[in-house]
Every structure is written in C-alpha cells, then in structure tokens.
PDB file of N, CA and C in Angstrom:
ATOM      1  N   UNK A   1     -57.854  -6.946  46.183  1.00  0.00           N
ATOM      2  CA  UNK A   1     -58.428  -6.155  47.259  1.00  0.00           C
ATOM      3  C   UNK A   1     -58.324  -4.681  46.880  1.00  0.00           C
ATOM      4  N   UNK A   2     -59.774  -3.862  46.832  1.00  0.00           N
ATOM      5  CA  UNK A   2     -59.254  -2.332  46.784  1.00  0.00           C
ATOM      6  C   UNK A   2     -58.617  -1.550  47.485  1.00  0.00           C
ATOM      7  N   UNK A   3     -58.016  -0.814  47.193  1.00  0.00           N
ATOM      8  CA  UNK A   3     -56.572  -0.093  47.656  1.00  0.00           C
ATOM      9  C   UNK A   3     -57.239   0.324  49.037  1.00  0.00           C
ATOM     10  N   UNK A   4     -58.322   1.225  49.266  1.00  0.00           N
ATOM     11  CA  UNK A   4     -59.354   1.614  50.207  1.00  0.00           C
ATOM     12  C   UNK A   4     -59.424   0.686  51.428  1.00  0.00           C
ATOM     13  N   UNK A   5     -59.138  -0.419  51.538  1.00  0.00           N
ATOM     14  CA  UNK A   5     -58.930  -1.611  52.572  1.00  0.00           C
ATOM     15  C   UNK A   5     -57.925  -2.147  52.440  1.00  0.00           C
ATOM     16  N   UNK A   6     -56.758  -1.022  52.482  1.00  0.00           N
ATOM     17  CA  UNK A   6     -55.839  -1.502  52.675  1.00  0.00           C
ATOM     18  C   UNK A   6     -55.320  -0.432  53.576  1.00  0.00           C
ATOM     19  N   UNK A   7     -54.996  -0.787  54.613  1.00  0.00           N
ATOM     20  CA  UNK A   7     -54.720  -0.014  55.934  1.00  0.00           C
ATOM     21  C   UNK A   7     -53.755   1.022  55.697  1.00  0.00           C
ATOM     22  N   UNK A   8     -52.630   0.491  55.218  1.00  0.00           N
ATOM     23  CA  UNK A   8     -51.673   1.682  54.808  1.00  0.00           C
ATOM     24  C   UNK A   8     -52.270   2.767  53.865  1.00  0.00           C
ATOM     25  N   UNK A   9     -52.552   2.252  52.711  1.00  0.00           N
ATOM     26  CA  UNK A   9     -53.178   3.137  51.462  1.00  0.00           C
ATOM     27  C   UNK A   9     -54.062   3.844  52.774  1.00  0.00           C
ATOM     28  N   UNK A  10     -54.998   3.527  53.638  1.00  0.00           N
ATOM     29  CA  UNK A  10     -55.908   4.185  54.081  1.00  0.00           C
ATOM     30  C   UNK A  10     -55.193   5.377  54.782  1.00  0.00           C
ATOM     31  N   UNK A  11     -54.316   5.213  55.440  1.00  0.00           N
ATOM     32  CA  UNK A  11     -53.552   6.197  56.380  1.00  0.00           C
ATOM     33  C   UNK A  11     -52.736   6.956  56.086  1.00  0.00           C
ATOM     34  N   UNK A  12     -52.600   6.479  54.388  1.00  0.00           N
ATOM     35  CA  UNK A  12     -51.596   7.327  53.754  1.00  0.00           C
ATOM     36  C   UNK A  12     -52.958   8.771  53.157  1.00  0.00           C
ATOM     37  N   UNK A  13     -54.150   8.194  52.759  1.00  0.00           N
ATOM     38  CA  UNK A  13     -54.704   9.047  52.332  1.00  0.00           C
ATOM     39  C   UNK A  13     -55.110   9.710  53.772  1.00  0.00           C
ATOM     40  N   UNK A  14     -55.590   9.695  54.267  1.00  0.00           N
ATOM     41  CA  UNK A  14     -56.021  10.355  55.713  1.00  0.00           C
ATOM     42  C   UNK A  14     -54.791  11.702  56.079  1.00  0.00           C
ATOM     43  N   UNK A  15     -53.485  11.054  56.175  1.00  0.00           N
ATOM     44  CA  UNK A  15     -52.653  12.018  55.849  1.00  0.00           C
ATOM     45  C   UNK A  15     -52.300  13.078  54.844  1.00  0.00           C
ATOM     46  N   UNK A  16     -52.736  12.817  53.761  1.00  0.00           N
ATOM     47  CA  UNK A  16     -52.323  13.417  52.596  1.00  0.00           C
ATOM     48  C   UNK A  16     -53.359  14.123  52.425  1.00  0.00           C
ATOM     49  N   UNK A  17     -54.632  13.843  53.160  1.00  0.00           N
ATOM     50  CA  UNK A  17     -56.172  15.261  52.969  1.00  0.00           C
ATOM     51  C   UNK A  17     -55.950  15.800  54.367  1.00  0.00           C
ATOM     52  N   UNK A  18     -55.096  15.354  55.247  1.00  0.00           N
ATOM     53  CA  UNK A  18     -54.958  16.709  56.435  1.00  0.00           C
ATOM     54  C   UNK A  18     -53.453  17.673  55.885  1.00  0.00           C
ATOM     55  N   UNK A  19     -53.039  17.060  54.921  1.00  0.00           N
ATOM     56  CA  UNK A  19     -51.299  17.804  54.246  1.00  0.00           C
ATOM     57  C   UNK A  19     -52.241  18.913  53.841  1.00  0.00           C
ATOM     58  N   UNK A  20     -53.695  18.420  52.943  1.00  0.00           N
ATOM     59  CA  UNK A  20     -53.930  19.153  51.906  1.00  0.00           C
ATOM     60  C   UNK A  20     -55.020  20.100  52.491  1.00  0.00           C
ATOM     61  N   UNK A  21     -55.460  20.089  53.518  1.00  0.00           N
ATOM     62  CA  UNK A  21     -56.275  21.074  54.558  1.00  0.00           C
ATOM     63  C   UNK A  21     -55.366  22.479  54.810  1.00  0.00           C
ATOM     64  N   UNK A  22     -53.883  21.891  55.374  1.00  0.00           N
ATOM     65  CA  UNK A  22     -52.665  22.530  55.545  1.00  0.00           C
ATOM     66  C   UNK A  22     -52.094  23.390  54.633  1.00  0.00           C
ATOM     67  N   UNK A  23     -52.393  22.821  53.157  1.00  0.00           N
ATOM     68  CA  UNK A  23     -51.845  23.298  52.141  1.00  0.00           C
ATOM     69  C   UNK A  23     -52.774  24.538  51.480  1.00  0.00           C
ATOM     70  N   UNK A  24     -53.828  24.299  51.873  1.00  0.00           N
ATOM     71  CA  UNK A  24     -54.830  25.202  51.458  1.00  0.00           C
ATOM     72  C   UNK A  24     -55.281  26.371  52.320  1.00  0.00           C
ATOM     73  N   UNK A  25     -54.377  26.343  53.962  1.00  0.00           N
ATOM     74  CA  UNK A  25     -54.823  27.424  54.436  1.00  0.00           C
ATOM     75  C   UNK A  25     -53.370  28.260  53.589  1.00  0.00           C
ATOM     76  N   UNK A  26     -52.922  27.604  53.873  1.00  0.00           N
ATOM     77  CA  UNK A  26     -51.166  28.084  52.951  1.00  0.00           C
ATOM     78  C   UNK A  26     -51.320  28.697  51.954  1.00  0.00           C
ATOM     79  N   UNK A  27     -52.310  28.291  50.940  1.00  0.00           N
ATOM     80  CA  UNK A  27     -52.695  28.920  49.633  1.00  0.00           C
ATOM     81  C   UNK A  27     -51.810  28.494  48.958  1.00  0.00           C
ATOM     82  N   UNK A  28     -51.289  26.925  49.145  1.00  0.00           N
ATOM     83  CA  UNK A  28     -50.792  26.131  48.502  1.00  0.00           C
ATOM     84  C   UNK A  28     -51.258  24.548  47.647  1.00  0.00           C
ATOM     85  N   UNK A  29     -52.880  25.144  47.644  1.00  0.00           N
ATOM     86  CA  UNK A  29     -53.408  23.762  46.905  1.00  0.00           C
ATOM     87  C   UNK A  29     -53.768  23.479  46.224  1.00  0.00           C
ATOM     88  N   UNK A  30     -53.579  24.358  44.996  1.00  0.00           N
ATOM     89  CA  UNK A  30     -53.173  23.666  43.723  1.00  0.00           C
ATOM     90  C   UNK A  30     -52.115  23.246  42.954  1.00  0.00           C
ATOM     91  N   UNK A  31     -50.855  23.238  44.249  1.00  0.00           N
ATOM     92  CA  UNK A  31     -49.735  22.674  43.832  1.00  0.00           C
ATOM     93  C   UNK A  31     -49.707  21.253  44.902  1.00  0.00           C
ATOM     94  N   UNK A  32     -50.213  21.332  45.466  1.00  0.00           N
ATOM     95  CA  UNK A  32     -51.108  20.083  46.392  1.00  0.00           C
ATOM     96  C   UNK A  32     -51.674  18.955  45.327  1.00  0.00           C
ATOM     97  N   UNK A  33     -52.388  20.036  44.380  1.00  0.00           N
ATOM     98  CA  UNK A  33     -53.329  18.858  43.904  1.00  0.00           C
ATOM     99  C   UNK A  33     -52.348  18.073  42.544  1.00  0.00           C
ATOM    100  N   UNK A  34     -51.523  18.509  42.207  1.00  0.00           N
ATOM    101  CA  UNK A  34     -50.144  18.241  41.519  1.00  0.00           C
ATOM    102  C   UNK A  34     -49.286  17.168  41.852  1.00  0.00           C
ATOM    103  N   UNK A  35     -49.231  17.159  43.173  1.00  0.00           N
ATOM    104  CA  UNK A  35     -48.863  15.824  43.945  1.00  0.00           C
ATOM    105  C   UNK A  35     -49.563  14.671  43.682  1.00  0.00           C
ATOM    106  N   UNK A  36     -50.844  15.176  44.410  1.00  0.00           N
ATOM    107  CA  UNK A  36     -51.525  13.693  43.934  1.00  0.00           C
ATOM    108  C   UNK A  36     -51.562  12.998  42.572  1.00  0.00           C
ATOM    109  N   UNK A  37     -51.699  14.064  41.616  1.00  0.00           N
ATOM    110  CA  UNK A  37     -52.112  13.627  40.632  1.00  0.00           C
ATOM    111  C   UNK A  37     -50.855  12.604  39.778  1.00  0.00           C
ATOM    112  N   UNK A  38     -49.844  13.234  39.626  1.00  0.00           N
ATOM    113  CA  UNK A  38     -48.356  12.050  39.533  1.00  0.00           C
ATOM    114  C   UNK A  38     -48.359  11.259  40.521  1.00  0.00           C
ATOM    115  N   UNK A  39     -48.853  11.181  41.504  1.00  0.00           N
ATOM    116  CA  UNK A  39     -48.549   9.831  42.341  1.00  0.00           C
ATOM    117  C   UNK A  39     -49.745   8.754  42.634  1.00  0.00           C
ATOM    118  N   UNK A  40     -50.844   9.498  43.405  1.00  0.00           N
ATOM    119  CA  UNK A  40     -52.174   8.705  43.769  1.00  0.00           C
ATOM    120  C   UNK A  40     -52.715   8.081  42.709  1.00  0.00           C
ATOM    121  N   UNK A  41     -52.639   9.470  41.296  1.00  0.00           N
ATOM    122  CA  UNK A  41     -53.723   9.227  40.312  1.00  0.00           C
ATOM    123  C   UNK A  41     -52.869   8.298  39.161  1.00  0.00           C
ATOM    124  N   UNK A  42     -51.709   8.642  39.024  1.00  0.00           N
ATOM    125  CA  UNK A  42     -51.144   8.337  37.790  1.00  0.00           C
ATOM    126  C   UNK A  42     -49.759   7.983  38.235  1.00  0.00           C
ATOM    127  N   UNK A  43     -49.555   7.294  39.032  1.00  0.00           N
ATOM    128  CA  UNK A  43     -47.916   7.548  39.347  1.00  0.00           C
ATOM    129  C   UNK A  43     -47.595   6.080  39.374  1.00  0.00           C
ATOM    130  N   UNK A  44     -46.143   5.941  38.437  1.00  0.00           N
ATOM    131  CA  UNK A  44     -45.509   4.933  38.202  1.00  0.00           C
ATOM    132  C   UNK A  44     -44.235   4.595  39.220  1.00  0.00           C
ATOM    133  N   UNK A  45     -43.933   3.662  39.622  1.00  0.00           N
ATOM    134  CA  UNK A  45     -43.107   3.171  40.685  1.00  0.00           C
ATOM    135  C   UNK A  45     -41.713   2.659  40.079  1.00  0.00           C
ATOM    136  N   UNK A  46     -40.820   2.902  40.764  1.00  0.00           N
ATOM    137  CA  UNK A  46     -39.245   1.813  40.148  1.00  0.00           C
ATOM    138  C   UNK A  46     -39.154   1.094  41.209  1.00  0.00           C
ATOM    139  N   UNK A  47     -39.124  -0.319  41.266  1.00  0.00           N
ATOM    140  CA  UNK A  47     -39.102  -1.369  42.333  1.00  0.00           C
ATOM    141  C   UNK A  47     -37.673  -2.100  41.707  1.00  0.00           C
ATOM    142  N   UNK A  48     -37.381  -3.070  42.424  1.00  0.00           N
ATOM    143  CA  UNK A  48     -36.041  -4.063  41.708  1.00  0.00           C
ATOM    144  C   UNK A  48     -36.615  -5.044  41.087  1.00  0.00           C
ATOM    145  N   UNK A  49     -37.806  -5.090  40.960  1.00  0.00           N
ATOM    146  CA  UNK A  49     -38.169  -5.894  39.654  1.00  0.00           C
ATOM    147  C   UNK A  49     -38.685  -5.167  38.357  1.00  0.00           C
ATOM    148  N   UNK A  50     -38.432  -3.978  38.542  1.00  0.00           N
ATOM    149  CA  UNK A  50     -38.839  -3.385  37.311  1.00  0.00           C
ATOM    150  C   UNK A  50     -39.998  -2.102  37.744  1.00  0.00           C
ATOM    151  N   UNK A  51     -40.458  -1.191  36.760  1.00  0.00           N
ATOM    152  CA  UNK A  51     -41.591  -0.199  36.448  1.00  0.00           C
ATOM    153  C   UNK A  51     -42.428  -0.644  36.929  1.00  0.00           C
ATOM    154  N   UNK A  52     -42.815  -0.431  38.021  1.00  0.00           N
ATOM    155  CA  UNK A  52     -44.439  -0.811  38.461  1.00  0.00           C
ATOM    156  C   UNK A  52     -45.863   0.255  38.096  1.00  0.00           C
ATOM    157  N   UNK A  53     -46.929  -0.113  37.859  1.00  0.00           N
ATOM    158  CA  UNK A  53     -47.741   1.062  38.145  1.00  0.00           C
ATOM    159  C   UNK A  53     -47.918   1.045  39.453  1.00  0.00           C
ATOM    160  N   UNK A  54     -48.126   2.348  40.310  1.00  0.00           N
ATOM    161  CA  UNK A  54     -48.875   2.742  41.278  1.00  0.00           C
ATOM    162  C   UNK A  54     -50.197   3.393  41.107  1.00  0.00           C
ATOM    163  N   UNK A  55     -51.048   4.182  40.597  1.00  0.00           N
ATOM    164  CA  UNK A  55     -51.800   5.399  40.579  1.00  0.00           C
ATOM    165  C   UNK A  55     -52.926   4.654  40.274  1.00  0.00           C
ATOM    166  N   UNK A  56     -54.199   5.400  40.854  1.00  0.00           N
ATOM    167  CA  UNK A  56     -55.333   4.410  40.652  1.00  0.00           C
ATOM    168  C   UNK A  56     -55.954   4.365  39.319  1.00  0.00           C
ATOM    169  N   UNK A  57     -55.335   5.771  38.738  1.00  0.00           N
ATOM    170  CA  UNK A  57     -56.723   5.733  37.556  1.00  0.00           C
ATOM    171  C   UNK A  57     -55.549   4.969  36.306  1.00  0.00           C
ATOM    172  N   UNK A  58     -54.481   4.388  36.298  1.00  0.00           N
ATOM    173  CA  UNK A  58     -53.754   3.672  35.794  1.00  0.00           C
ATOM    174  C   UNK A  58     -54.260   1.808  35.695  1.00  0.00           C
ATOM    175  N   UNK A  59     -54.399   1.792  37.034  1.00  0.00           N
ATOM    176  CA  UNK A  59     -54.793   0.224  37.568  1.00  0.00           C
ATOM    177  C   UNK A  59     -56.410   0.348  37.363  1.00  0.00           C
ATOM    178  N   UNK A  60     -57.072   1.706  37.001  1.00  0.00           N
ATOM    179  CA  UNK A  60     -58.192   1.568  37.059  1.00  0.00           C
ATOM    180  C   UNK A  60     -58.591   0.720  35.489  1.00  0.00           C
ATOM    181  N   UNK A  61     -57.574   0.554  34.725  1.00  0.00           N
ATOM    182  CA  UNK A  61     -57.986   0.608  33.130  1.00  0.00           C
ATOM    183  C   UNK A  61     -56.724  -0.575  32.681  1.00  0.00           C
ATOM    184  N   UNK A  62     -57.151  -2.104  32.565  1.00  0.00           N
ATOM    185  CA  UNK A  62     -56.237  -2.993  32.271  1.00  0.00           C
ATOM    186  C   UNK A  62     -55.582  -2.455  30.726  1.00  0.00           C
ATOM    187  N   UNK A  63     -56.103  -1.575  29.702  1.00  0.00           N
ATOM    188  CA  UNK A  63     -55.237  -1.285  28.866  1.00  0.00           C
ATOM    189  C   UNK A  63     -54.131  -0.030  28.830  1.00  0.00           C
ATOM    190  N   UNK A  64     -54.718   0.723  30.405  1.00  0.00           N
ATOM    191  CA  UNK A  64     -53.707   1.460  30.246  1.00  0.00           C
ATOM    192  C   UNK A  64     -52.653   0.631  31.134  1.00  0.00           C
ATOM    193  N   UNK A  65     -52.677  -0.248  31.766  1.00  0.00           N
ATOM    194  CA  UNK A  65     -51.744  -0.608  32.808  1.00  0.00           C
ATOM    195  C   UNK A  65     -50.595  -1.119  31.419  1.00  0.00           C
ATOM    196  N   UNK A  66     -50.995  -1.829  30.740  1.00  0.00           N
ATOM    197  CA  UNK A  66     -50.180  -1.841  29.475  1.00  0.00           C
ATOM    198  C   UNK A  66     -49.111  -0.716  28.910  1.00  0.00           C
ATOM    199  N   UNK A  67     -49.982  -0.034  28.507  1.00  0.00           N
ATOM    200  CA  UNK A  67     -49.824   1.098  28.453  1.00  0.00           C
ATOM    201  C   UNK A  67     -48.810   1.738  28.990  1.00  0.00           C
ATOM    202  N   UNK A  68     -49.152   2.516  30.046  1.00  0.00           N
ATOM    203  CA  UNK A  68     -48.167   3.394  30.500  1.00  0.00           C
ATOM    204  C   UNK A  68     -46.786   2.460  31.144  1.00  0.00           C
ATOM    205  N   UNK A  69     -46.807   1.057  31.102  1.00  0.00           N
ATOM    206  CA  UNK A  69     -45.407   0.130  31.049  1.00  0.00           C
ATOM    207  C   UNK A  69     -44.601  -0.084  30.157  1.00  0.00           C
ATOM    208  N   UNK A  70     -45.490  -0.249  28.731  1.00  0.00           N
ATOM    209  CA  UNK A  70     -44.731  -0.392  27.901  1.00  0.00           C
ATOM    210  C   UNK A  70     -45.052   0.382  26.479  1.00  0.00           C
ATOM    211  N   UNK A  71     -45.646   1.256  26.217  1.00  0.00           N
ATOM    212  CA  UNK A  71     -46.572   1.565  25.190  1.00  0.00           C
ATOM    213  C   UNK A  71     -44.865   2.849  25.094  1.00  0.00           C
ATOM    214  N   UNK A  72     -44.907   2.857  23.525  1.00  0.00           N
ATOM    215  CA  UNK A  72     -44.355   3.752  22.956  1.00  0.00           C
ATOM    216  C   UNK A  72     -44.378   4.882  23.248  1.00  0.00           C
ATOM    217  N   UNK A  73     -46.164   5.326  23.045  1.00  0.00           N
ATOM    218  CA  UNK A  73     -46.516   6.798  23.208  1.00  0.00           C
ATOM    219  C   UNK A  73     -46.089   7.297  24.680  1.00  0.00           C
ATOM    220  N   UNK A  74     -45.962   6.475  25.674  1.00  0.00           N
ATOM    221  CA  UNK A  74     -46.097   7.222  27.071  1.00  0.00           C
ATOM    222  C   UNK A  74     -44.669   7.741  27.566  1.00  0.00           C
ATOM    223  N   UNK A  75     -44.786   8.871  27.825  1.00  0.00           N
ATOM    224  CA  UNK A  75     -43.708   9.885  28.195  1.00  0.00           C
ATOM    225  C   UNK A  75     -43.524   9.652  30.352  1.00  0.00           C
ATOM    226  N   UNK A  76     -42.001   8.729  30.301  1.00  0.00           N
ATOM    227  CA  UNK A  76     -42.481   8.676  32.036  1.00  0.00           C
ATOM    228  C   UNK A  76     -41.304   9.583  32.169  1.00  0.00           C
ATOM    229  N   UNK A  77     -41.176  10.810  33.013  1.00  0.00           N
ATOM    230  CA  UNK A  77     -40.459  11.542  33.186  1.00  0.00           C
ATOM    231  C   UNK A  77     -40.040  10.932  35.078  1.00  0.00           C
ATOM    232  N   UNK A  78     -38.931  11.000  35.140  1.00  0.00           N
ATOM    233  CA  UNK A  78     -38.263  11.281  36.836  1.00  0.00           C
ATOM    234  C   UNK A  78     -39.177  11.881  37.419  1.00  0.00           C
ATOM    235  N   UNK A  79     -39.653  11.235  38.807  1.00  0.00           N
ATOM    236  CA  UNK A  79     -40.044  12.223  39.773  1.00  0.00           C
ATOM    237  C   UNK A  79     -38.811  12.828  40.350  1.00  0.00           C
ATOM    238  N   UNK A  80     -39.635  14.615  39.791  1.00  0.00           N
ATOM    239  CA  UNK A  80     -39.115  15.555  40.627  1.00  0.00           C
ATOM    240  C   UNK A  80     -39.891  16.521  41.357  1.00  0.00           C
ATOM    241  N   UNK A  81     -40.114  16.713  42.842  1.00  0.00           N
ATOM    242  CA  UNK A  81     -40.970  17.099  43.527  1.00  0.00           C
ATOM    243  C   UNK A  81     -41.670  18.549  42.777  1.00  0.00           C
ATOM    244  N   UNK A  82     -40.769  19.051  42.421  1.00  0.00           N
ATOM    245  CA  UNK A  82     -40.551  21.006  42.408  1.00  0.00           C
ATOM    246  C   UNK A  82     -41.107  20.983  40.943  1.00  0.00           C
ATOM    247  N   UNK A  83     -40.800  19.979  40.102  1.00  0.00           N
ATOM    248  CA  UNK A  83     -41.212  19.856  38.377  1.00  0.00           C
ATOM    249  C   UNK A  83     -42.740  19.758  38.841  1.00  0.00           C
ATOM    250  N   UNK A  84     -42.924  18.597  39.540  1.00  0.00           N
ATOM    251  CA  UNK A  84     -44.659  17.928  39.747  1.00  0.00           C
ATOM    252  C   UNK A  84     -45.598  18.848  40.471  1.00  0.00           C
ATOM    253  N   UNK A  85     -44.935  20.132  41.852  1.00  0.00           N
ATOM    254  CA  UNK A  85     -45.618  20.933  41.892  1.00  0.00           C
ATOM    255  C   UNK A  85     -45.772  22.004  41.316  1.00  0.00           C
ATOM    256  N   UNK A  86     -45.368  21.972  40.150  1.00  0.00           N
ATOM    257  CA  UNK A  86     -45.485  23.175  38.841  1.00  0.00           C
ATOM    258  C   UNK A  86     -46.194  23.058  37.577  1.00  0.00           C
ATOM    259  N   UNK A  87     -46.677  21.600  37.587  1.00  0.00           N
ATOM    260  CA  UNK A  87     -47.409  21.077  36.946  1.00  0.00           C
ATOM    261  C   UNK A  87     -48.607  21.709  36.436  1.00  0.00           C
ATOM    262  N   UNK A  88     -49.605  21.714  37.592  1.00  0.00           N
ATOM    263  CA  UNK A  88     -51.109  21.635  37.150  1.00  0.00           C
ATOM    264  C   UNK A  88     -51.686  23.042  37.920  1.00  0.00           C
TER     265      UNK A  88
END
C-alpha cells in the first residue's frame, strides 16, 4: 500500500507542511527542508529487529533498499536534530 493511504503517514505529512509554513514565516526553511530530507526522503529507522529503511526515495529503489542496509559504501550517521538542520 502507498505510504499516501496510509492515514498516519497522511497526518504526519499534513503536519509537517503546516511545521513548514511556520518555519518559513520564521525564515527557518531551509533548515526545514533538512529535516525532511534525513527522514521523509532518506531516513533509516532502528527498530528491535534491526535497521529498517524509512524514507521514500530509499523504498522508492529495491537496489537501494539493499543498499543503504547493508552496502559498504553507505555512511549511516546518528540522528542528530541540530547536525540534520545544518545540513542542506
């Protein structure tokens, strides 16, 4: 099922483009868009069964889902809020 019909995912985004309405009268949104991008777009999960992917453009691509789980090259750093909005 796409993430998009899924009620939560839906309400989580609904929230996260009125954060980012907020963030932009703030003149805070391109550290806004930093967020998303480690989490919505690309963001990996620690569950008790292990590294999950979360992020869509991850799940969007069955070789990166590989990939960014187990692939050598991929660098997964700790989420840290203050690192990720300094990012981009």
């Amino acid at each position: 099922m796409p993430l998009l019909f899924d009620p939560v995912f839906a309400d989580y985004l609904q929230a996260y483009g009125q954060g980012g309405l907020k963030a932009d009268r703030l003149g805070g949104s391109s550290t806004w868009r930093g967020l998303y991008w480690y989490s919505v777009e690309f963001g990996l999960i620690r569950t008790p069964e292990g590294l999950r992917n979360y992020g869509a453009g991850i799940l969007s691509s069955p070789g990166e889902i590989v990939h960014a789980l187990t692939g050598d090259a991929s660098r997964r750093v700790a989420f840290d809020l203050k690192r990720v909005m300094r990012s981009l």
